[in-house]
Protein backbone atom coordinates (compact mmCIF):
# COMPACT_ATOMS: atom_id res chain seq x y z
CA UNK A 1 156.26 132.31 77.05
CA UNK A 2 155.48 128.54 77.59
CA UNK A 3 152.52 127.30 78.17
CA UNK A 4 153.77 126.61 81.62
CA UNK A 5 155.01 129.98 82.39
CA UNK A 6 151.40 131.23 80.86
CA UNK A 7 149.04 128.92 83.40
CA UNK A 8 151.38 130.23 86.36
CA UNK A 9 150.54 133.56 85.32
CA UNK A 10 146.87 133.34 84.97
CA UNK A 11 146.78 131.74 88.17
CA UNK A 12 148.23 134.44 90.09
CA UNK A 13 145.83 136.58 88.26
CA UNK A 14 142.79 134.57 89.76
CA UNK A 15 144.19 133.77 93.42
CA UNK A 16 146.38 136.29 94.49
CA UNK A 17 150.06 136.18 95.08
CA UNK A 18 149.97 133.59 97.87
CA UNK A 19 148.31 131.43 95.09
CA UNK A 20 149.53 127.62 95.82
CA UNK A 21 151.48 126.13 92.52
CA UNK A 22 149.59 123.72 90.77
CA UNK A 23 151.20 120.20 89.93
CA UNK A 24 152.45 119.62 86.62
CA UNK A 25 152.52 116.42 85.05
CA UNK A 26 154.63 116.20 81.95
CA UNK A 27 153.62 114.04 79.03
CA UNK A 28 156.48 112.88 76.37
CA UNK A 29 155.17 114.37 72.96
CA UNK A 30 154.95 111.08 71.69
CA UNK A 31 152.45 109.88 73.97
CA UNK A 32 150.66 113.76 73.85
CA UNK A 33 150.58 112.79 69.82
CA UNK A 34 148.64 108.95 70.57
CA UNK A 35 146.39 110.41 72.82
CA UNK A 36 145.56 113.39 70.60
CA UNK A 37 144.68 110.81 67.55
CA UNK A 38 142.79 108.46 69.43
CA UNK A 39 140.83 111.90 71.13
CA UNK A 40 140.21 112.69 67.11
CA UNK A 41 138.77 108.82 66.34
CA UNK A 42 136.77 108.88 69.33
CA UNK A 43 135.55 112.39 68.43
CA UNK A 44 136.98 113.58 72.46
CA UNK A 45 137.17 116.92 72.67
CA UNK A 46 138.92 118.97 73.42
CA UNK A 47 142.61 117.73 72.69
CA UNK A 48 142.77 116.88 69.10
CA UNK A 49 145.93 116.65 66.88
CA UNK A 50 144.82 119.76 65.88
CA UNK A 51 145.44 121.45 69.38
CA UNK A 52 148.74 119.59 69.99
CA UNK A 53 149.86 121.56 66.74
CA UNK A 54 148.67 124.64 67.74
CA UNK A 55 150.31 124.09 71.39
CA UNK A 56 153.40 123.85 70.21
CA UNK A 57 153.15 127.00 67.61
CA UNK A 58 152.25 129.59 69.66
CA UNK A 59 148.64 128.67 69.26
CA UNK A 60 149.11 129.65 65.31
CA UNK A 61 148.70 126.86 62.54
CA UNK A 62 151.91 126.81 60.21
CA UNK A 63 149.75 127.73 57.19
CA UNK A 64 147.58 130.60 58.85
CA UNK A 65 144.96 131.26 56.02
CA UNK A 66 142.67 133.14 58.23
CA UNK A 67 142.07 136.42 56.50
CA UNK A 68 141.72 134.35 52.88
CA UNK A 69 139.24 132.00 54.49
CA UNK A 70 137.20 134.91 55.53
CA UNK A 71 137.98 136.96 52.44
CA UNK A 72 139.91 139.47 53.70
CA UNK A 73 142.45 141.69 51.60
CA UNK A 74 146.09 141.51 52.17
CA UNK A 75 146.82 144.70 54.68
CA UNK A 76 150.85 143.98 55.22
CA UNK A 77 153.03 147.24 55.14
CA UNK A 78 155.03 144.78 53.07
CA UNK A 79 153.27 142.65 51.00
CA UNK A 80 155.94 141.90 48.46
CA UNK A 81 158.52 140.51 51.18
CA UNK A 82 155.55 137.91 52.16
CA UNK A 83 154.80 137.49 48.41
CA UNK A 84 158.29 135.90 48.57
CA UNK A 85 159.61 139.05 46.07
CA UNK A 86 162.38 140.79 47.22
CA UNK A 87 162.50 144.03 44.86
CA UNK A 88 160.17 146.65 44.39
């Protein structure tokens, strides 16, 4: 679902079916990326680099080290496919 689809959806949650569709401004990536590192060196929250990642990964970082940062045991039903191992 994009982002797009997503904002439509909560909308309608919120207003009601006759909700009226909000305006959408799209922004070239390139200029999303500028504005998302000068937002970081003038400490603006709350669009970061950081966020434009996440925004375009289903709001999951590539490297999602969650459950080791918080020391949290592997609980896959398959840990050696994510291991990268392949037999058994």
């Amino acid at each position: 679902m994009t982002i797009r689809a997503y904002l439509a959806r909560l909308r309608v949650q919120q207003c009601g079916a006759n909700a009226k569709r909000a305006t959408v401004v799209e922004v070239p990536h390139w200029i999303a990326r500028i504005g998302s590192h000068v937002c970081d060196l003038m400490h603006v929250t709350p669009f970061s680099f950081g966020h434009l990642q996440l925004m375009q990964h289903d709001n999951v970082p590539r490297a999602n080290l969650l459950r080791e940062l918080l020391g949290l045991a592997d609980r896959s039903a398959m840990p050696h496919v994510q291991a990268g191992h392949t037999e058994r």
